[in-house]
N, C-alpha and C. Protein backbone atom coordinates (compact mmCIF):
# COMPACT_ATOMS: atom_id res chain seq x y z
N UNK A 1 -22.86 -90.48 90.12
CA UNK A 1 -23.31 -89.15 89.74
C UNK A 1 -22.90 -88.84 88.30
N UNK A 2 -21.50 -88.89 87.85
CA UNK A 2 -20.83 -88.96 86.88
C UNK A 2 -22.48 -89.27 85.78
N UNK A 3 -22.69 -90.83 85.87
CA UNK A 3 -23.25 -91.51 85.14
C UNK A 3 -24.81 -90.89 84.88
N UNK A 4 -25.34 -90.20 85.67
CA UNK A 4 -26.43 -89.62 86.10
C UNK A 4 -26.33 -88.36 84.62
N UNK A 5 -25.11 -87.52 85.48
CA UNK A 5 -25.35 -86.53 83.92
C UNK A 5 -24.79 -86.77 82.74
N UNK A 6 -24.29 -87.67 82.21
CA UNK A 6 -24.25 -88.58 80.95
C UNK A 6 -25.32 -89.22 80.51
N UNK A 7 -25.76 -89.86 81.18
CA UNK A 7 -27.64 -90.03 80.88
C UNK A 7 -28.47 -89.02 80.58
N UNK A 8 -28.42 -88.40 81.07
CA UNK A 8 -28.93 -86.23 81.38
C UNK A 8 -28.73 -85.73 80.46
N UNK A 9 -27.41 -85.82 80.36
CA UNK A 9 -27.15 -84.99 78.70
C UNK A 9 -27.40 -85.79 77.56
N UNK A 10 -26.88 -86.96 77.17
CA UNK A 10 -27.36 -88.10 76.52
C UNK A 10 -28.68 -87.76 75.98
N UNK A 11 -30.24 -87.80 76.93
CA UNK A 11 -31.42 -87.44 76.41
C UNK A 11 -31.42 -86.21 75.95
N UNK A 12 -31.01 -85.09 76.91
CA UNK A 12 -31.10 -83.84 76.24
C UNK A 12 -30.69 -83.74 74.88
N UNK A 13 -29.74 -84.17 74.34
CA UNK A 13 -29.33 -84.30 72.87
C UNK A 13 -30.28 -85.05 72.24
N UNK A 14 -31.03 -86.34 72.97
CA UNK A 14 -31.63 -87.07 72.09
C UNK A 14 -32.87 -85.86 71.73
N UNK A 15 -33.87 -85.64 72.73
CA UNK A 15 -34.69 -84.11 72.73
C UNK A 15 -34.52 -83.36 71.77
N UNK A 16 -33.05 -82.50 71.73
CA UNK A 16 -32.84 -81.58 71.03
C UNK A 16 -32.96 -82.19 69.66
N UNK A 17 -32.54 -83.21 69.10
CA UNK A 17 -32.05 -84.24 67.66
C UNK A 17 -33.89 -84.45 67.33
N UNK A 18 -34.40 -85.05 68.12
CA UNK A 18 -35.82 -85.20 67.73
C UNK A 18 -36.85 -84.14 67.81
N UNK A 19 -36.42 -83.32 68.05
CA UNK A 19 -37.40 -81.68 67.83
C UNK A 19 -36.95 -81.21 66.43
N UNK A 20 -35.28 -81.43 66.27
CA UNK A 20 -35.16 -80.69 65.30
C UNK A 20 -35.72 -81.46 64.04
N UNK A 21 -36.11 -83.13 63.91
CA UNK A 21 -36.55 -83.91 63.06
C UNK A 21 -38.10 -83.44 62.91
N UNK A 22 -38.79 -83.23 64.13
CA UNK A 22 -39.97 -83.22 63.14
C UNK A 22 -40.02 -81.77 63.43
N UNK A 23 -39.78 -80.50 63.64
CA UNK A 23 -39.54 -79.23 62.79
C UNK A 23 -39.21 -79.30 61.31
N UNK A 24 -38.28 -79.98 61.37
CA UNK A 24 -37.69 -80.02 59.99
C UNK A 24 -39.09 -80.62 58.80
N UNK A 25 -39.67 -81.73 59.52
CA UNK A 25 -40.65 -82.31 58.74
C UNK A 25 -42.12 -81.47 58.42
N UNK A 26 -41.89 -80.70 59.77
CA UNK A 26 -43.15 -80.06 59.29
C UNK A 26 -42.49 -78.76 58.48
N UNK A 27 -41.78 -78.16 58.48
CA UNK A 27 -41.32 -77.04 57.40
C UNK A 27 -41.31 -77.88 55.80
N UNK A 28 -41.24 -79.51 55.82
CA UNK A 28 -41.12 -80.09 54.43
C UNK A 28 -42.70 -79.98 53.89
N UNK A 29 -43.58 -80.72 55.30
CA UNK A 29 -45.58 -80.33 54.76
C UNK A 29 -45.69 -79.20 54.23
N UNK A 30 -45.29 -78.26 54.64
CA UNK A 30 -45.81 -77.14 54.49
C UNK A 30 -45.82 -76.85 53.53
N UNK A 31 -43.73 -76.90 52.75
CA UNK A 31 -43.61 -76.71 51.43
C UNK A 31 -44.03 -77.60 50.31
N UNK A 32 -44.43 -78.79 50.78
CA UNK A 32 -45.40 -79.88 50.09
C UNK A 32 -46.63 -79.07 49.55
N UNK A 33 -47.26 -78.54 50.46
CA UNK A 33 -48.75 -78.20 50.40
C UNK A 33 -48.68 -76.91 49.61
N UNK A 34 -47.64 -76.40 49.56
CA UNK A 34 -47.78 -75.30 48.62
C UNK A 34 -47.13 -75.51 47.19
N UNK A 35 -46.34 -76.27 47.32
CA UNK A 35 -46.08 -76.87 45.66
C UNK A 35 -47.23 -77.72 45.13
N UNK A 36 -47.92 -78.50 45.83
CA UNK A 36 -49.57 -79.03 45.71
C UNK A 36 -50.13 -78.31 44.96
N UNK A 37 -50.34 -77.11 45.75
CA UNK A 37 -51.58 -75.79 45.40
C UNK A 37 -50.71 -75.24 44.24
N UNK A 38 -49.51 -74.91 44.06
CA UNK A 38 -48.78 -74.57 42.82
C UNK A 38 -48.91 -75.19 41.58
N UNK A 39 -49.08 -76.21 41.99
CA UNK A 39 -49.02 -77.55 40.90
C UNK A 39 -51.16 -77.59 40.25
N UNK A 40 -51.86 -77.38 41.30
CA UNK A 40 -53.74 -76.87 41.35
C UNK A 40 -53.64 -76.02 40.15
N UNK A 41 -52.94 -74.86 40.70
CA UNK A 41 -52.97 -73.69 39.75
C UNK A 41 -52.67 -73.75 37.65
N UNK A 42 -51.46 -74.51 38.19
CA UNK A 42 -51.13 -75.03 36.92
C UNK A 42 -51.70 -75.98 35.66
N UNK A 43 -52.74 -76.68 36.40
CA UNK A 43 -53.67 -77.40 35.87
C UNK A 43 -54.96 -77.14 35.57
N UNK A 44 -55.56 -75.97 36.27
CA UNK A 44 -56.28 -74.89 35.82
C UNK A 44 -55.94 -73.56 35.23
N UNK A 45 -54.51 -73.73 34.46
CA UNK A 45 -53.97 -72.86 33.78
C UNK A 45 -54.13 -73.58 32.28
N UNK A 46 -53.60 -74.98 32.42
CA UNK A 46 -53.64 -75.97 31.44
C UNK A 46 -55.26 -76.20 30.76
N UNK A 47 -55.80 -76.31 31.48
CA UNK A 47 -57.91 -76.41 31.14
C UNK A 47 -58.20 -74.95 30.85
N UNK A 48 -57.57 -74.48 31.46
CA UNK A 48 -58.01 -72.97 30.80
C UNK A 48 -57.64 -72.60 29.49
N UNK A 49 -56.58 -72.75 28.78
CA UNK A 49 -55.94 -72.83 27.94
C UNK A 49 -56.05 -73.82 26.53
N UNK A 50 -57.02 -74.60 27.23
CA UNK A 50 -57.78 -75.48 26.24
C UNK A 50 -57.17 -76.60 26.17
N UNK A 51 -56.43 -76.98 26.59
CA UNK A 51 -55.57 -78.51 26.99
C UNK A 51 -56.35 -79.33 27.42
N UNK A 52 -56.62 -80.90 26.68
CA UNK A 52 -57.24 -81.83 27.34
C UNK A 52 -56.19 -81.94 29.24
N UNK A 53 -56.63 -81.90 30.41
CA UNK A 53 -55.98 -82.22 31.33
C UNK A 53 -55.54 -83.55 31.54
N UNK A 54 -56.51 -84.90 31.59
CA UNK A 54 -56.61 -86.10 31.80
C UNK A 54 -54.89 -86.59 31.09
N UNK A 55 -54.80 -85.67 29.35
CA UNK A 55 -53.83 -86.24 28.75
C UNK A 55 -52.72 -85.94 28.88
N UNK A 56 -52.52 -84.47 29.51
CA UNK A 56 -51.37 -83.68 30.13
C UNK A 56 -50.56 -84.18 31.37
N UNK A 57 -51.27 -84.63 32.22
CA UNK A 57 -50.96 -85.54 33.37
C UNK A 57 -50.31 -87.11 32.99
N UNK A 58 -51.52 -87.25 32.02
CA UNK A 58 -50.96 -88.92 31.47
C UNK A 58 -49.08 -88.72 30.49
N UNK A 59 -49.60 -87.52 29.75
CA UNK A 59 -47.44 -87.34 29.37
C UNK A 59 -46.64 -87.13 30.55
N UNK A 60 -46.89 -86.52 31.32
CA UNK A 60 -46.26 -85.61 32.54
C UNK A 60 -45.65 -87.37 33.32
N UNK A 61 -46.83 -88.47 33.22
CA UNK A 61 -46.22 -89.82 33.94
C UNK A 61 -45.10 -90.56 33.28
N UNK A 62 -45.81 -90.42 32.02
CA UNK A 62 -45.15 -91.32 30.69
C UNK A 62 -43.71 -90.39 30.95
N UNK A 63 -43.73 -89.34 30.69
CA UNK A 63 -42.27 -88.67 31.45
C UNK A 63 -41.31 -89.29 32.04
N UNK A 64 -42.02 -89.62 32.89
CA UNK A 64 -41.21 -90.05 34.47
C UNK A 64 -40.62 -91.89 34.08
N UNK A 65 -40.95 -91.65 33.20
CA UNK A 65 -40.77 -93.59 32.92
C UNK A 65 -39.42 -93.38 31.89
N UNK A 66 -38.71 -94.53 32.01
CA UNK A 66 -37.42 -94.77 30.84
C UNK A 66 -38.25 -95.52 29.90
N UNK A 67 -37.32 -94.86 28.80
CA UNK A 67 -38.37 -95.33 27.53
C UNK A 67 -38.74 -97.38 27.18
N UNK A 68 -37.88 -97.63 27.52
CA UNK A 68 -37.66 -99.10 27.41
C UNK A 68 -38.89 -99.59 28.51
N UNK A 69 -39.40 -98.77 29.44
CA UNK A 69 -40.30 -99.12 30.34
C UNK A 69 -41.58 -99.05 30.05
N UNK A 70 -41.74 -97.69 29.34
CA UNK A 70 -42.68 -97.35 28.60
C UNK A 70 -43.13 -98.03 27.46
N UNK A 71 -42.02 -98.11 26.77
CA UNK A 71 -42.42 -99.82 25.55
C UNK A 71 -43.05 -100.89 26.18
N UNK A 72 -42.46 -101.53 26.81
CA UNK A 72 -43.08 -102.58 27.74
C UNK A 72 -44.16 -102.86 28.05
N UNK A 73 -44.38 -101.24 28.52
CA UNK A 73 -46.08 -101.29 29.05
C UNK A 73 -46.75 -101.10 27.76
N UNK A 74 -46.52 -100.12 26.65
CA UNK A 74 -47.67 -100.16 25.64
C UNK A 74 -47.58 -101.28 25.28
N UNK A 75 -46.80 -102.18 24.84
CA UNK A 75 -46.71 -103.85 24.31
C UNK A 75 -47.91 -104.86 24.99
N UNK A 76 -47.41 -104.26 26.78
CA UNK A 76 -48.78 -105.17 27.31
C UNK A 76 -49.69 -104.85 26.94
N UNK A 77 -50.30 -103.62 26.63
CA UNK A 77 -51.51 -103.04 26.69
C UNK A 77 -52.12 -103.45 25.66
N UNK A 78 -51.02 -103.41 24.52
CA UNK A 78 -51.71 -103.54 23.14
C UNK A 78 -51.81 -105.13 22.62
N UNK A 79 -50.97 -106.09 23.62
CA UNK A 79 -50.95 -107.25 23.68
C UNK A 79 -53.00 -107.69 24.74
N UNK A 80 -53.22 -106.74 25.66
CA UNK A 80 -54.62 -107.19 26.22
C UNK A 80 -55.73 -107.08 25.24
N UNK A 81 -54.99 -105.63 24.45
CA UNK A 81 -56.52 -104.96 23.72
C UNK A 81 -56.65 -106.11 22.53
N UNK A 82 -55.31 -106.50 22.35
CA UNK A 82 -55.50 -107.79 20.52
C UNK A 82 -56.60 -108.86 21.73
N UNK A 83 -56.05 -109.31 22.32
CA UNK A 83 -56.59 -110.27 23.21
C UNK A 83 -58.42 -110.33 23.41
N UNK A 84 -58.52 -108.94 23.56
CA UNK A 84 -60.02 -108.85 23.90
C UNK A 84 -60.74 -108.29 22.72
N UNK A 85 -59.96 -108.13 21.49
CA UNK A 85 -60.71 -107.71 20.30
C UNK A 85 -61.15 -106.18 20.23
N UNK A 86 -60.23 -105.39 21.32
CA UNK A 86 -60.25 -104.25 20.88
C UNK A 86 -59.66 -103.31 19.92
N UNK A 87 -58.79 -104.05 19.02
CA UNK A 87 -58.07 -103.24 18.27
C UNK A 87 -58.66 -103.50 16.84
């Protein structure tokens, strides 16, 4: 019997632990989807404003990169374009 409600309670915790995981996950969508639409707004604030967008997004990545990474990649790039006679 002992063993019965140790098992019993055992799941009940597991239950309680996995409700509170995807509650938790869906309160994260939610705030996803509205920093999304926050982020919409902002980019039709940016085009409105007369900002190329395409290039605003493209700094906003280049951002996110360490500069030594970012070298790298223009090097390749500009290493394809000699290559194909675009420069």
């Amino acid at each position: 019997m002992t063993d019965d409600i140790t098992t019993e309670t055992a799941q009940t915790i597991a239950t309680g632990q996995l409700r509170a995981f995807i509650e938790r996950y869906e309160r994260l969508d939610v705030e996803k989807k509205a920093i999304s639409d926050d982020q919409k707004e902002l980019v039709a604030e940016v085009k409105g404003s007369g900002f190329d967008v395409k290039a605003f997004k493209e700094i906003i990545k280049l951002r996110k990169k360490e500069d030594h990474e970012r070298q790298e990649e223009e090097a390749m790039i500009q290493l394809y374009m000699d290559a194909l006679g675009m420069t």
